[in-house]
Protein backbone atom coordinates (compact mmCIF):
# COMPACT_ATOMS: atom_id res chain seq x y z
CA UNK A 1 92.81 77.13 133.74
CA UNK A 2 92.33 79.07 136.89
CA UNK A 3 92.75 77.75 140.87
CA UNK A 4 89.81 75.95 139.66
CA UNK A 5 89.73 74.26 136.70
CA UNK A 6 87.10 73.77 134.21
CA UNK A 7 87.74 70.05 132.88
CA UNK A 8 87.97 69.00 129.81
CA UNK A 9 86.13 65.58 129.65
CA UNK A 10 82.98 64.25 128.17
CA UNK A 11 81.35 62.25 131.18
CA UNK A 12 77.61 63.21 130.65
CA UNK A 13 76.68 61.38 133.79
CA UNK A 14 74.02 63.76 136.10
CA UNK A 15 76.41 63.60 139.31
CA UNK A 16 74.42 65.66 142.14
CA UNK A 17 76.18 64.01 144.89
CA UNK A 18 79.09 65.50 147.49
CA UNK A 19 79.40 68.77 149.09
CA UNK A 20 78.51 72.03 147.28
CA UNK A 21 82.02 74.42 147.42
CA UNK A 22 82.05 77.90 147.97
CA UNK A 23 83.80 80.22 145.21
CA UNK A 24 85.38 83.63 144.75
CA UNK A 25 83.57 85.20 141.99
CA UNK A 26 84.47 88.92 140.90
CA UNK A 27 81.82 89.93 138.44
CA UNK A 28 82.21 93.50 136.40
CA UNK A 29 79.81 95.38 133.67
CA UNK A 30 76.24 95.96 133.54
CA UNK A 31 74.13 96.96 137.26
CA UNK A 32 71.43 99.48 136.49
CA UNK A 33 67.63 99.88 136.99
CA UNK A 34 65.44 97.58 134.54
CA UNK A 35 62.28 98.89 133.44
CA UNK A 36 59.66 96.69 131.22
CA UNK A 37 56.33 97.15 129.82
CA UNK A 38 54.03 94.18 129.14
CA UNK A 39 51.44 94.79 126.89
CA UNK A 40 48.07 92.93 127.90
CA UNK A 41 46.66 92.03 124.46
CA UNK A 42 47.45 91.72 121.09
CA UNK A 43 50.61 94.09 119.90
CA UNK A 44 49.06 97.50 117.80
CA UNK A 45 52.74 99.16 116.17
CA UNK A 46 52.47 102.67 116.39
CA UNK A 47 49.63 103.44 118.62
CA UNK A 48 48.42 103.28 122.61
CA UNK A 49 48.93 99.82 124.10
CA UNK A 50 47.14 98.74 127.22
CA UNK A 51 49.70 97.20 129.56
CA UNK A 52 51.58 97.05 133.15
CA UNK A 53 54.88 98.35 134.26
CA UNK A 54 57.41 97.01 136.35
CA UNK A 55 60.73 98.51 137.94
CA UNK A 56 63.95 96.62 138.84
CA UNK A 57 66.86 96.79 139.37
CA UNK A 58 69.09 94.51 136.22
CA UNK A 59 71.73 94.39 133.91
CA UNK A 60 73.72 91.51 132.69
CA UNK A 61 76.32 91.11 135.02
CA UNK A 62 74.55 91.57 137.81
CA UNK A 63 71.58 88.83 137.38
CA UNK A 64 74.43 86.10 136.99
CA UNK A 65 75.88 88.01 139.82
CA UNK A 66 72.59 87.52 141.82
CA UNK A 67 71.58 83.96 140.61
CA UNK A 68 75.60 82.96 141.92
CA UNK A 69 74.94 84.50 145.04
CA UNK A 70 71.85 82.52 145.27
CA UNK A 71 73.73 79.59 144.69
CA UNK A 72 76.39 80.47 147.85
CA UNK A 73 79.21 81.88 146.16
CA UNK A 74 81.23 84.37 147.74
CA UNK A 75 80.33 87.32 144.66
CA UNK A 76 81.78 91.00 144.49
CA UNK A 77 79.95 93.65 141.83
CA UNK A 78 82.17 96.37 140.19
CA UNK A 79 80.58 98.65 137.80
CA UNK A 80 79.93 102.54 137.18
CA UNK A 81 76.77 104.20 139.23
CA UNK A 82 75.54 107.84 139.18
CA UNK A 83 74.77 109.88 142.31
CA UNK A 84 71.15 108.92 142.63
CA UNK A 85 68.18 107.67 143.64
CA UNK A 86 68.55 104.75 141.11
CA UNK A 87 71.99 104.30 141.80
CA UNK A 88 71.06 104.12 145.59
CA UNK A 89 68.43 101.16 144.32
CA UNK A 90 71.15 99.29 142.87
CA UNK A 91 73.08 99.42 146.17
CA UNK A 92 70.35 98.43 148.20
CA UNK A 93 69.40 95.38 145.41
CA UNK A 94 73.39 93.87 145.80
CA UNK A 95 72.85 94.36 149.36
CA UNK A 96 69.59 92.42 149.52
CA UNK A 97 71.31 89.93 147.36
CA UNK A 98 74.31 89.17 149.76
CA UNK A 99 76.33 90.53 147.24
CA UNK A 100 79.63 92.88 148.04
CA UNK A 101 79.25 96.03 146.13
CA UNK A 102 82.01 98.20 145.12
CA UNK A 103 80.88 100.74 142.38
CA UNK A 104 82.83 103.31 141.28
CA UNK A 105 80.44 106.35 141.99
CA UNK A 106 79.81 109.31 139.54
CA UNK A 107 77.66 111.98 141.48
CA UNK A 108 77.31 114.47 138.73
CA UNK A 109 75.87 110.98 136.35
CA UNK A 110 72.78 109.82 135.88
CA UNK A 111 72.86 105.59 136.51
CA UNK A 112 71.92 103.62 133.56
CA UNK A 113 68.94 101.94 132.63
CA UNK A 114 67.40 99.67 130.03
CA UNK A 115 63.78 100.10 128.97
CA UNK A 116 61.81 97.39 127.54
CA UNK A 117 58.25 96.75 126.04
CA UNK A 118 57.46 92.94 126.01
CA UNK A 119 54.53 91.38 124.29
CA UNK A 120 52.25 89.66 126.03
CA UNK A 121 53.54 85.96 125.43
CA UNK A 122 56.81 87.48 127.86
CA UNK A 123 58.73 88.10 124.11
CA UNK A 124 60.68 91.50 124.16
CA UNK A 125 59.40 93.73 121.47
CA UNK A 126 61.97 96.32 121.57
CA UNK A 127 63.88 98.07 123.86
CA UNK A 128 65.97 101.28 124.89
CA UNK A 129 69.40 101.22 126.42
CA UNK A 130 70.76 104.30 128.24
CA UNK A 131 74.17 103.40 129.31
CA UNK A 132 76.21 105.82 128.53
CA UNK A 133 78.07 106.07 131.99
CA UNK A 134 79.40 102.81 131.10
CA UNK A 135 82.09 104.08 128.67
CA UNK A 136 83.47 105.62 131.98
CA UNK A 137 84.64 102.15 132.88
CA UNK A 138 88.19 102.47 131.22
CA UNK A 139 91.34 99.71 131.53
CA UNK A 140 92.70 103.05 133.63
CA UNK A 141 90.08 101.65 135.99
CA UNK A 142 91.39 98.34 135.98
CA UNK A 143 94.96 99.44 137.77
CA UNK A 144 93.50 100.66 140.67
CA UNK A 145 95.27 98.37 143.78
CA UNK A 146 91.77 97.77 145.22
CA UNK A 147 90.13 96.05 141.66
CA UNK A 148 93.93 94.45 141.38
CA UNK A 149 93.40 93.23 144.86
CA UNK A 150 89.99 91.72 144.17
CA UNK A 151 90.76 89.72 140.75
CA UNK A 152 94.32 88.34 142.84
CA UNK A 153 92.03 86.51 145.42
CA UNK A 154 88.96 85.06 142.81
CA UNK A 155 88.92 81.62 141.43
CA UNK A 156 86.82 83.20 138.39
CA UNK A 157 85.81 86.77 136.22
CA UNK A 158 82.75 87.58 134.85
CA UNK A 159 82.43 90.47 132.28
CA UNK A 160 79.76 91.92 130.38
CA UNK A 161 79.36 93.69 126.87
CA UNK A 162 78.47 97.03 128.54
CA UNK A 163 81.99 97.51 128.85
CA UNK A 164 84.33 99.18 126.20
CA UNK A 165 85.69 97.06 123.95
CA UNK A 166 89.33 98.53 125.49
CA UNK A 167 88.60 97.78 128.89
CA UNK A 168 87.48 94.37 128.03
CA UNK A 169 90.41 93.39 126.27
CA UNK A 170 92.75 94.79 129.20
CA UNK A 171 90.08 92.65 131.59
CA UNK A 172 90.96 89.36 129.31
CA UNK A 173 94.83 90.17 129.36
CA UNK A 174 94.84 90.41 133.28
CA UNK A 175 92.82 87.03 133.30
CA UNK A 176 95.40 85.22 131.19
CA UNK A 177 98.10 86.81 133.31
CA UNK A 178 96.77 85.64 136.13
CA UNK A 179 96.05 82.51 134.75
CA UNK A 180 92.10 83.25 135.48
CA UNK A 181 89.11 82.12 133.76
CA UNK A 182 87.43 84.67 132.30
CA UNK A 183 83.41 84.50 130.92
CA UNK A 184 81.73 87.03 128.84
CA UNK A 185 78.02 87.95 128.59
CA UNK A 186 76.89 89.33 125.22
CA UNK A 187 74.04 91.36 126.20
CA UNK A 188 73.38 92.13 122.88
CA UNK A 189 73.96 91.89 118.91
CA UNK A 190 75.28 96.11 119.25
CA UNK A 191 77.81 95.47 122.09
CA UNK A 192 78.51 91.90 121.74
CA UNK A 193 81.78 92.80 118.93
CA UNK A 194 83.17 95.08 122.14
CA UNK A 195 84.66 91.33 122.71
CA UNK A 196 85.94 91.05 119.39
CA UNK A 197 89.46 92.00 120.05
CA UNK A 198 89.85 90.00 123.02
CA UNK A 199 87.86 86.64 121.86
CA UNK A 200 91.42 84.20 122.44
CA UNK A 201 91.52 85.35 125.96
CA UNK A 202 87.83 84.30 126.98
CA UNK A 203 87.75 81.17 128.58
CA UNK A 204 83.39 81.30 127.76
CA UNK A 205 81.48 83.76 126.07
CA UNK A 206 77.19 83.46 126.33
CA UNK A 207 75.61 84.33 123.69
CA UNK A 208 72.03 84.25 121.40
CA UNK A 209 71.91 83.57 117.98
CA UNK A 210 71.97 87.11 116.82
CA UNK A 211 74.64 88.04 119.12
CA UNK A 212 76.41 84.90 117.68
CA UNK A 213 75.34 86.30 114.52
CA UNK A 214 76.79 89.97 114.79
CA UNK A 215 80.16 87.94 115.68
CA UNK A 216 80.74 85.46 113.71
CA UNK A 217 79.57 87.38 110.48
CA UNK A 218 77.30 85.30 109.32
CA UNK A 219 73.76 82.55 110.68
CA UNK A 220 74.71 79.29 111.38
CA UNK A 221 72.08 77.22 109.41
CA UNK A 222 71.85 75.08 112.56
CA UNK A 223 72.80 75.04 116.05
CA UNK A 224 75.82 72.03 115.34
CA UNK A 225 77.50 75.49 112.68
CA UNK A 226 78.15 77.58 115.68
CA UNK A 227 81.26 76.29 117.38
CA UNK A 228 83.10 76.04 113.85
CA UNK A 229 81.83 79.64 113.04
CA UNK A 230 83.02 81.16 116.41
CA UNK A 231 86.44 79.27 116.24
CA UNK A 232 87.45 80.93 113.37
CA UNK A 233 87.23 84.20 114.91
CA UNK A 234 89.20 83.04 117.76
CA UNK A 235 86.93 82.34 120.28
CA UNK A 236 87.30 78.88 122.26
CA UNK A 237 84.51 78.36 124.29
CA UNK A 238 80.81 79.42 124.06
CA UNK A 239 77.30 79.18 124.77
CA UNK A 240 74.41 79.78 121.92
CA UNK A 241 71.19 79.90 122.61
CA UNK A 242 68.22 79.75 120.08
CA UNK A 243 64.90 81.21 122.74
CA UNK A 244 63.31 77.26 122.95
CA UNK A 245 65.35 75.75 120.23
CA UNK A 246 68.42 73.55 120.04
CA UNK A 247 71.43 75.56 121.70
CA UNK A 248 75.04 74.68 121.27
CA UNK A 249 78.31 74.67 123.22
CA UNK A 250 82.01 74.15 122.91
CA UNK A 251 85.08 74.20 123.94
CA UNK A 252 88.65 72.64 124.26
CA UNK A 253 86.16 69.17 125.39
CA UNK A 254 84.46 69.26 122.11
CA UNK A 255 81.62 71.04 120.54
CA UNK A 256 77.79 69.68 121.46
CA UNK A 257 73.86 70.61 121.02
CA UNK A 258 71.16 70.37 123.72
CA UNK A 259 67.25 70.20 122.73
CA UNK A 260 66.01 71.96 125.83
CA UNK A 261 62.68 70.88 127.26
CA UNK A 262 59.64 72.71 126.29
CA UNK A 263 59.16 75.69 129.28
CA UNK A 264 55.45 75.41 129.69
CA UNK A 265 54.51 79.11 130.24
CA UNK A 266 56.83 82.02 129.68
CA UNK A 267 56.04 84.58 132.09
CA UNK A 268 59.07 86.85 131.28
CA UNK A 269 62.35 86.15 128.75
CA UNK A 270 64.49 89.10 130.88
CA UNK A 271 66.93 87.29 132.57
CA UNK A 272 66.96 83.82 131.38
CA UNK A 273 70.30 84.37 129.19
CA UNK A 274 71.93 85.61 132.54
CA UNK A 275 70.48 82.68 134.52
CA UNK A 276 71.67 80.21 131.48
CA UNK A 277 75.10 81.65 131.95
CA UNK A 278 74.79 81.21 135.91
CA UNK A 279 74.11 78.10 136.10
CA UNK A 280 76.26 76.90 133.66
CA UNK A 281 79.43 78.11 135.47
CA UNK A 282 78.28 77.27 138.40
CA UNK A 283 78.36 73.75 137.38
CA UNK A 284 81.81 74.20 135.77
CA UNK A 285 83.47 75.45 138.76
CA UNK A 286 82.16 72.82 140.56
CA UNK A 287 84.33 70.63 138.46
CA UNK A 288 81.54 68.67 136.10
CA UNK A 289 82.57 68.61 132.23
CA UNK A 290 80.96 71.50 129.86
CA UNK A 291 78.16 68.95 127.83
CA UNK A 292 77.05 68.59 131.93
CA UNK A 293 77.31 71.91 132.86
CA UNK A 294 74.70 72.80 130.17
CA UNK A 295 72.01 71.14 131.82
CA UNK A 296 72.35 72.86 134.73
CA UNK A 297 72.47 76.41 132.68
CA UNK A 298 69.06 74.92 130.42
CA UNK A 299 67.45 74.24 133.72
CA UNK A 300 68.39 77.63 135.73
CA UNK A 301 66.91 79.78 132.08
CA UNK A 302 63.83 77.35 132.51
CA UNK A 303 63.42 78.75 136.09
CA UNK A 304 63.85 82.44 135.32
CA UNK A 305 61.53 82.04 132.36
CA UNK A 306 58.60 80.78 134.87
CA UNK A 307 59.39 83.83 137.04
CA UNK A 308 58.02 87.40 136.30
CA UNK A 309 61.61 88.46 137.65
CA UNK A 310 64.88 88.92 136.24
CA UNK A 311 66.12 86.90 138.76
CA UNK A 312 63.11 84.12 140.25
CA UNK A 313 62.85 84.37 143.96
CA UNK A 314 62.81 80.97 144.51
CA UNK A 315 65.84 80.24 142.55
CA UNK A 316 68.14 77.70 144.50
CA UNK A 317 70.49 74.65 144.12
CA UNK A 318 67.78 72.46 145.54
CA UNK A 319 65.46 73.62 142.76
CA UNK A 320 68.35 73.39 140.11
CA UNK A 321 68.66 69.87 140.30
CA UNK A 322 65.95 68.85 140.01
CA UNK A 323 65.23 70.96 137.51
CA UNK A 324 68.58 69.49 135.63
CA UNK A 325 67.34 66.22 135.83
CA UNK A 326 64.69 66.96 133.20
CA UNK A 327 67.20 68.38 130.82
CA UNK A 328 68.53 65.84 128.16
CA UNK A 329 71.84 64.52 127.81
CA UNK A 330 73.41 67.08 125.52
CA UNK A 331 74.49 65.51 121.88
CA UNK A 332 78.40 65.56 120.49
CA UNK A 333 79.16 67.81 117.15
CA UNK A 334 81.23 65.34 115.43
């Protein structure tokens, strides 16, 4: 669906050859500073922690929105932003990125932020979401004639769970009006049923297996459960991830599991969801089939979970590939 179509076929043949094309991505939800704590030695509940701390700026939406940049797609970022200095280090983060940033700006609002306290293998340990300006995203915002404008010129939409569930299910009836494809990031297990109403419309939806979980009502026993589970609640086509364990995917192709290669040293999970997602639609719009496409999403999470960032530095399509050629050939659900 879309000007560019994501095909339907099973071809699992690793083709890195031809010219890399250019696309018109609009990406909306989640852009807000990203604290995390790493604790430097074994985890004590309920007491003092030695650690280190580390300030970015994050959110869903916007690491796949910086990992596409990286890749040379033309990207624009629309989400809410207070009047301050961390709305200000947003800005100057898309900026950096090469990414076209058009916030709507609330002065009186603080910008959001997401806290987190990671152990010190890189696993999160808990974390606090502020991101309460996001509700101020409503479908009203969705009818101005510059966001109209924006979505009439992109060849795909990316959305994230920080959004109301309202304004995502407007979001996914423009899409299929405009005969766009539309991809949804769970962020997490709390927000993830914000898509619930709109699941039909979603061309992709990434997910882990408690967001997946939190959806579908119920834990897949194992990974080959998921597409079945997810179809019933309407949803046809989508990503689940397990941390290092067998993932699955499906869609109108088919349904099929991936054993991803063992990452040899985690040095941070945030990210690595957003990066999945990334470089698994990167590879779609580029016109390879979906069991394809997920080696190129396996490899870009193996990158980001190398990287102490969100997003890794030295993230690029040269490094994708061959990163993609380490990734087995994914496996059909029959």
């Amino acid at each position: 669906m879309g000007s560019v179509p994501f095909r339907s076929n099973r071809d699992l043949l690793l083709d890195v050859s031809g010219p890399v094309m250019s696309h018109r991505i609009v990406v909306l939800g989640g852009a807000h500073l990203d604290r995390r704590g790493r604790i430097a030695g074994e985890t004590a509940p309920g007491a003092s922690n030695p650690g280190s701390w580390q300030e970015d700026v994050g959110g869903g939406a916007f690491n796949v929105a910086r990992n596409l940049a990286r890749l040379g797609h033309d990207v624009q970022m629309i989400s809410p932003r207070g009047g301050d200095a961390a709305g200000e280090k947003v800005t100057a983060a898309a900026l950096a990125a090469g990414i076209e940033d058009t916030p709507f700006v609330f002065l009186d609002r603080a910008t959001p932020s997401y806290t987190a306290i990671l152990e010190r293998d890189g696993n999160l340990m808990i974390a606090l979401a502020d991101m309460d300006l996001y509700r101020l995203f409503t479908p009203r915002r969705l009818r101005t004639r510059s966001l109209r404008d924006a979505i009439a010129r992109v060849d795909l939409i990316i959305c994230d769970a920080n959004l109301p569930s309202e304004t995502l299910s407007a979001l996914a009836a423009l899409a299929r009006e405009k005969n766009l494809p539309i991809a949804g990031i769970a962020i997490s297990p709390a927000k993830v049923v914000h898509f619930e109403n709109c699941l039909p419309d979603l061309t992709y939806l990434f997910m882990n297996a408690a967001e997946a979980t939190a959806l579908a009502g119920r834990r897949a026993l194992h990974a080959g459960e998921w597409p079945e589970l997810l179809r019933i609640r309407g949803l046809r086509g989508g990503v689940v991830t397990r941390g290092g364990d067998e993932l699955a995917a499906f869609s109108d192709a088919g349904s099929f599991t991936v054993h991803p290669p063992a990452t040899p040293e985690i040095a941070d999970v945030t990210g690595a969801g957003d990066a999945l997602a990334a470089g698994t639609l990167d590879a779609l719009l580029s016109g390879r089939p979906l069991a394809q496409s997920l080696r190129f999403g396996i490899a870009a999470s193996r990158i980001t979970l190398a990287s102490p960032h969100a997003v890794a530095p030295e993230f690029n399509r040269d490094l994708l590939r061959r990163e993609a050629a380490l990734v087995a050939n994914p496996e059909t659900v029959s």
